[in-house]
PDB file of N, CA and C in Angstrom:
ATOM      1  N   UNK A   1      -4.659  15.043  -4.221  1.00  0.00           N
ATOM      2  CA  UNK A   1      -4.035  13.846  -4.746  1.00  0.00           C
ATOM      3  C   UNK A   1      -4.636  13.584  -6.112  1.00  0.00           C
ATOM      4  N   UNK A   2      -4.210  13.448  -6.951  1.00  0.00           N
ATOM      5  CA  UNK A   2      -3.845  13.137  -8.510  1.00  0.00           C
ATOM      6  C   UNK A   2      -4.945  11.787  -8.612  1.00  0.00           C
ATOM      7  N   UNK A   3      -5.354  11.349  -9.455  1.00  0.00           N
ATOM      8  CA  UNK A   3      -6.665  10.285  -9.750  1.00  0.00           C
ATOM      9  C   UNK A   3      -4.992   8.910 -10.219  1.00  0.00           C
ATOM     10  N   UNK A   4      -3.993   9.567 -10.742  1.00  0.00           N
ATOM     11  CA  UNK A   4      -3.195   8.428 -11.158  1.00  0.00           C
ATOM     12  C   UNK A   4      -2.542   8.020  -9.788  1.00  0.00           C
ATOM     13  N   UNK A   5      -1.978   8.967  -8.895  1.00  0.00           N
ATOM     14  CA  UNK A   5      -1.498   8.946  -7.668  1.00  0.00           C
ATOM     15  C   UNK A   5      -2.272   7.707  -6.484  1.00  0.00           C
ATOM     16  N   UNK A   6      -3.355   8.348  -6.664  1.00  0.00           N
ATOM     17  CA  UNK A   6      -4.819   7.101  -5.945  1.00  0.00           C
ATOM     18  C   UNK A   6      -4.900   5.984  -6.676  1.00  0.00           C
ATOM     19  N   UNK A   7      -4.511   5.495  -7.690  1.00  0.00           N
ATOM     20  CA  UNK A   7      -4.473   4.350  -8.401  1.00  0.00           C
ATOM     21  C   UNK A   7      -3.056   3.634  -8.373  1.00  0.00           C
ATOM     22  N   UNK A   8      -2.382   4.218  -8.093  1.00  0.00           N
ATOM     23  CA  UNK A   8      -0.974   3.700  -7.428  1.00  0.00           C
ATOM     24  C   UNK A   8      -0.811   3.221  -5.960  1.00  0.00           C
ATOM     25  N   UNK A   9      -1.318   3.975  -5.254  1.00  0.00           N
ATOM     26  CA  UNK A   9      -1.479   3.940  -4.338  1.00  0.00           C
ATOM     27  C   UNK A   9      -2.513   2.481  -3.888  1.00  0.00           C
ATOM     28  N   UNK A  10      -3.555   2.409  -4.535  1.00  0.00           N
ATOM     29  CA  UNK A  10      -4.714   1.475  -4.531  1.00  0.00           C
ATOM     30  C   UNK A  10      -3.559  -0.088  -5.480  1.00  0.00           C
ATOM     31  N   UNK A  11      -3.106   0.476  -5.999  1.00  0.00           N
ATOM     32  CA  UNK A  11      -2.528  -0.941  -6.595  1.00  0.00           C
ATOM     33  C   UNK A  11      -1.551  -1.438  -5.887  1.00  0.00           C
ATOM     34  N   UNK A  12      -0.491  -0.481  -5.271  1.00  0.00           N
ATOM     35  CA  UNK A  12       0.397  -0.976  -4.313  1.00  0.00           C
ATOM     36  C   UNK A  12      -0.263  -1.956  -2.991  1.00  0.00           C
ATOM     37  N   UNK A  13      -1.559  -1.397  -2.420  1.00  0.00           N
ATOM     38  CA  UNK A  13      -2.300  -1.901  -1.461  1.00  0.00           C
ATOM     39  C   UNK A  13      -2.503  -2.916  -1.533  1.00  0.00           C
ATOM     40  N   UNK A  14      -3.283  -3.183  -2.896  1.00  0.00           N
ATOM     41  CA  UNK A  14      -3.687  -4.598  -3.444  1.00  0.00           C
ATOM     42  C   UNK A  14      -2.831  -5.508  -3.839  1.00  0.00           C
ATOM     43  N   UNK A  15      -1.398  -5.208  -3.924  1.00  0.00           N
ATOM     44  CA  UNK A  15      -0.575  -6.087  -4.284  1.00  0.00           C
ATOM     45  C   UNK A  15       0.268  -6.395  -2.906  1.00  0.00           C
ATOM     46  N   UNK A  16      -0.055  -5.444  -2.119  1.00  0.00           N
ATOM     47  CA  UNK A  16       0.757  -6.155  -0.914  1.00  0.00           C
ATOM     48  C   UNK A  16      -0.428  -7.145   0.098  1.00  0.00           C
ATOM     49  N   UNK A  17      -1.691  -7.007  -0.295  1.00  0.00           N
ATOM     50  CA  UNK A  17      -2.551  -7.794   0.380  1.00  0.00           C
ATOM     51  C   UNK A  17      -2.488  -9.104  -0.484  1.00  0.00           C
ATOM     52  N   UNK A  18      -2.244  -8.930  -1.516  1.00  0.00           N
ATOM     53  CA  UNK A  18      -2.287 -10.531  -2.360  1.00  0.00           C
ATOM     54  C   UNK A  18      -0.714 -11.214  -1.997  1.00  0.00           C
ATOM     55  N   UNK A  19       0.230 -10.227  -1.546  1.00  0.00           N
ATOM     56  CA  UNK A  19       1.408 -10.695  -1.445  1.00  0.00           C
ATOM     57  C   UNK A  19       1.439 -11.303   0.034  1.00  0.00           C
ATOM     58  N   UNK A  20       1.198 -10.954   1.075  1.00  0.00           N
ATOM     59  CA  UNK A  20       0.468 -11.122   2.237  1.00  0.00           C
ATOM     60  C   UNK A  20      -0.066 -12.508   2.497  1.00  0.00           C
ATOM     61  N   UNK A  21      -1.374 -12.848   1.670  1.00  0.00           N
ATOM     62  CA  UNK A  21      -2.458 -13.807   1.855  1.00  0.00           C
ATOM     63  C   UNK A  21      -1.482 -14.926   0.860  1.00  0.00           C
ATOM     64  N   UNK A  22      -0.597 -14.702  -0.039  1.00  0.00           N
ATOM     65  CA  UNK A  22       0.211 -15.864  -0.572  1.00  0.00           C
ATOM     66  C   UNK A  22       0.820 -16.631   0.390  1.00  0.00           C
ATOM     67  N   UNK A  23       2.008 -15.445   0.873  1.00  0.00           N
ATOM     68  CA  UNK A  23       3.006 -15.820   2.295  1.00  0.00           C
ATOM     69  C   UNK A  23       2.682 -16.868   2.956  1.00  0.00           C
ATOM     70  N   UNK A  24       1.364 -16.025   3.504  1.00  0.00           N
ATOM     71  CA  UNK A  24       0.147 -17.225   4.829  1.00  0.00           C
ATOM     72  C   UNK A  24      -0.273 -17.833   4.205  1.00  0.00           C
ATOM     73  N   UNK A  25      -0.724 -18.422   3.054  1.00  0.00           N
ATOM     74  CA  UNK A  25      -1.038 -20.097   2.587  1.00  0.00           C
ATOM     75  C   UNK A  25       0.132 -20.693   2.445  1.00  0.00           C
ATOM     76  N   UNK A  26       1.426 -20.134   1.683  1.00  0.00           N
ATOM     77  CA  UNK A  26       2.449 -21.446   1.298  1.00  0.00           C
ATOM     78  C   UNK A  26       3.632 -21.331   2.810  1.00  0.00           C
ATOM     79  N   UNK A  27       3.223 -20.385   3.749  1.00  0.00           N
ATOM     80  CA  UNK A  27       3.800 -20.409   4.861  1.00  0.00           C
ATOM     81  C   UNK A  27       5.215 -19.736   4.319  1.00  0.00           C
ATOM     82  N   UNK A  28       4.886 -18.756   3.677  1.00  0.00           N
ATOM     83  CA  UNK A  28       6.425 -18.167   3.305  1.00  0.00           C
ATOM     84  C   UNK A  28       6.364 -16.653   3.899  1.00  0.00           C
ATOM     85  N   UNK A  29       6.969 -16.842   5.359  1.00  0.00           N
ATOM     86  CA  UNK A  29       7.346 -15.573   5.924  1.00  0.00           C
ATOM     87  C   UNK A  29       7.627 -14.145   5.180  1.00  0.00           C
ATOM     88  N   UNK A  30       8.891 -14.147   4.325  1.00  0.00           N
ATOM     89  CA  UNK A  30       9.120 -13.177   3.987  1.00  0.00           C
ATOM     90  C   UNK A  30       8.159 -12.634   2.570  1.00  0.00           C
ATOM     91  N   UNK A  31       7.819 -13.702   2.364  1.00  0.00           N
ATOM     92  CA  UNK A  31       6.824 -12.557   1.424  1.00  0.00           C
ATOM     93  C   UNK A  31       5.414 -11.955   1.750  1.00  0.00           C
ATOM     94  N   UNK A  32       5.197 -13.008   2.964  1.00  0.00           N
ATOM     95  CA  UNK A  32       4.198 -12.187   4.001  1.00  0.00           C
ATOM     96  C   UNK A  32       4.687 -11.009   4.414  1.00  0.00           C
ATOM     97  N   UNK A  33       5.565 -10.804   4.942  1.00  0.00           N
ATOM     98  CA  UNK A  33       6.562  -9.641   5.247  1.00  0.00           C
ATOM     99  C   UNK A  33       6.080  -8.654   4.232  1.00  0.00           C
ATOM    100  N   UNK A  34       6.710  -8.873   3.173  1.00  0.00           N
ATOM    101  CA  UNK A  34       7.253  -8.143   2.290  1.00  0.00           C
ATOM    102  C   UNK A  34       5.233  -7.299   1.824  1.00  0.00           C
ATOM    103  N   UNK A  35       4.367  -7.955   1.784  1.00  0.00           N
ATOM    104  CA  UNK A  35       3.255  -7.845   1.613  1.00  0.00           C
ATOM    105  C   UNK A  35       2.881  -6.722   2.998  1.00  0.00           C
ATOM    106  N   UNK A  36       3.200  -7.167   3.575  1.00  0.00           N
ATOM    107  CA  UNK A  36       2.903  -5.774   4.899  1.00  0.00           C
ATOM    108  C   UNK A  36       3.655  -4.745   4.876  1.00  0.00           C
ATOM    109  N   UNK A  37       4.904  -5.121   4.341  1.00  0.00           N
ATOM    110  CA  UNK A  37       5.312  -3.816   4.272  1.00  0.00           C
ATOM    111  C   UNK A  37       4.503  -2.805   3.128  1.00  0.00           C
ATOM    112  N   UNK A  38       4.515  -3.551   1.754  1.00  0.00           N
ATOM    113  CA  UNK A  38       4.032  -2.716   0.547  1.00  0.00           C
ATOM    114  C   UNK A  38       2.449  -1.967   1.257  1.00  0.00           C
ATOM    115  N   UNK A  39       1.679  -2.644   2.203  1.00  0.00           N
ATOM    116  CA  UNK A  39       0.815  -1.974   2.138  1.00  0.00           C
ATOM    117  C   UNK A  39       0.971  -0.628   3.054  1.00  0.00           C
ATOM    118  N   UNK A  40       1.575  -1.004   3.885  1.00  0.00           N
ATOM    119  CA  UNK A  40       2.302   0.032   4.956  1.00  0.00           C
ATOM    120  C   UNK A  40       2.924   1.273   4.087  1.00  0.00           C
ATOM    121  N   UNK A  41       3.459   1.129   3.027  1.00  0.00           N
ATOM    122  CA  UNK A  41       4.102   2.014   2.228  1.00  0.00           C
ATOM    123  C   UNK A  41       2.539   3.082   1.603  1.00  0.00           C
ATOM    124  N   UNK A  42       1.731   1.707   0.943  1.00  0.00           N
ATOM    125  CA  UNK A  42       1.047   2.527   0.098  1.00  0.00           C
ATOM    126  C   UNK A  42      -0.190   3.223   1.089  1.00  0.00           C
ATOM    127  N   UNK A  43      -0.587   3.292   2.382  1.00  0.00           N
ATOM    128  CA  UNK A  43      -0.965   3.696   3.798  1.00  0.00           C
ATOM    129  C   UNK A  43      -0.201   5.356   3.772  1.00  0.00           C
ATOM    130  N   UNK A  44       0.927   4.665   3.973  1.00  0.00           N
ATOM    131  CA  UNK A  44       1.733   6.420   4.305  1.00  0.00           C
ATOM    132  C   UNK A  44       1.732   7.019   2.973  1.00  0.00           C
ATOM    133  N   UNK A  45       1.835   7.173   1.773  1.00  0.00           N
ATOM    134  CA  UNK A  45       1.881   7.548   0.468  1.00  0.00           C
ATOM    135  C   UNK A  45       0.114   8.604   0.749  1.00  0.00           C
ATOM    136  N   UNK A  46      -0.622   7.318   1.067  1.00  0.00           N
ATOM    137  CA  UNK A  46      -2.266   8.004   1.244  1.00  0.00           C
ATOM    138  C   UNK A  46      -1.997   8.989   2.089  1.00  0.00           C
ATOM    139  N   UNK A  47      -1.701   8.970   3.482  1.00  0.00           N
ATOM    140  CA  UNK A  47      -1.546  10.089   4.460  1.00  0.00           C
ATOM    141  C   UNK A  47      -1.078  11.127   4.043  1.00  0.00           C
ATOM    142  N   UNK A  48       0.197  11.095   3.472  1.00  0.00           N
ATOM    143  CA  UNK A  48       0.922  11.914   2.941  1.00  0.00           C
ATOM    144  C   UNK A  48       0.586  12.777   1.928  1.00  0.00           C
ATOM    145  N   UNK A  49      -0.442  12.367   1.064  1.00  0.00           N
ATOM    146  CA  UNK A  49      -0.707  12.981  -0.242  1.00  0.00           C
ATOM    147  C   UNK A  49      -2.199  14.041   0.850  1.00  0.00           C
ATOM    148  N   UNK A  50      -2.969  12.862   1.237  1.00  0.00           N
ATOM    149  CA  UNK A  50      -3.923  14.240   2.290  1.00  0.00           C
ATOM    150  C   UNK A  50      -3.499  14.864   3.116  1.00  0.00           C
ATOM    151  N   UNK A  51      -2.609  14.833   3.576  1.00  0.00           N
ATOM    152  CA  UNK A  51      -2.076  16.237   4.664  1.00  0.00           C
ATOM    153  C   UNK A  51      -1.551  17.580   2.863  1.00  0.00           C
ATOM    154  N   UNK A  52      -0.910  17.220   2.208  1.00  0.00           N
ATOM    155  CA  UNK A  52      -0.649  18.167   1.346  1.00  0.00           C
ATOM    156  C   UNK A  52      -1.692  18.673   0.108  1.00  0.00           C
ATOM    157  N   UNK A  53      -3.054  17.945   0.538  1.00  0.00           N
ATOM    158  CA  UNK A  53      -4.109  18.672  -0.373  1.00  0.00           C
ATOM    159  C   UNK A  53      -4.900  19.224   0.995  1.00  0.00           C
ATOM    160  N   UNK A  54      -4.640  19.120   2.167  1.00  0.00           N
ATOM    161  CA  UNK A  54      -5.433  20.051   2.801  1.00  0.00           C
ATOM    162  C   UNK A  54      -4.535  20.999   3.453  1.00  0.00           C
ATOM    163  N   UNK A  55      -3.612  21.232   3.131  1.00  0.00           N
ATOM    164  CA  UNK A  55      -3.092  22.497   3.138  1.00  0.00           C
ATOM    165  C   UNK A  55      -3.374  23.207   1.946  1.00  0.00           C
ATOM    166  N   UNK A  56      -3.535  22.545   0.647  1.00  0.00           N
ATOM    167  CA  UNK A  56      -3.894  23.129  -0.569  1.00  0.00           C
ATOM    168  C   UNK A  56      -5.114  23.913  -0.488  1.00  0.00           C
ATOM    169  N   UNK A  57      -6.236  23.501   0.271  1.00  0.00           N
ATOM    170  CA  UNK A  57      -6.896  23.610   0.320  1.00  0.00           C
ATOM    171  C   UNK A  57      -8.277  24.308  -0.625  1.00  0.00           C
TER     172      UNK A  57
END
């Protein structure tokens, strides 16, 4: 995985945890939502990029 790839990845995370912890203070469901999903995305992006550098190996 690419150093820019891991920084995408790390920013998507962080923006769905800030998107997340907004939701749950102003009590706004869907952008709590929407915050779990982004991190869920940037989760599988991580998995995904290490299963194909250890086949690289």
């Amino acid at each position: 995985m690419g150093i820019a790839d891991k920084a995408k990845n790390a920013a998507q995370d962080a923006a769905g945890k800030l998107k997340e912890a907004v939701g749950d203070v102003t009590n706004n469901e869907k952008l709590e939502a929407e915050g779990k999903k982004d991190q869920a995305a940037a989760s599988a992006k991580k998995t995904g990029e290490g299963v194909k550098d250890a086949f690289k190996g």
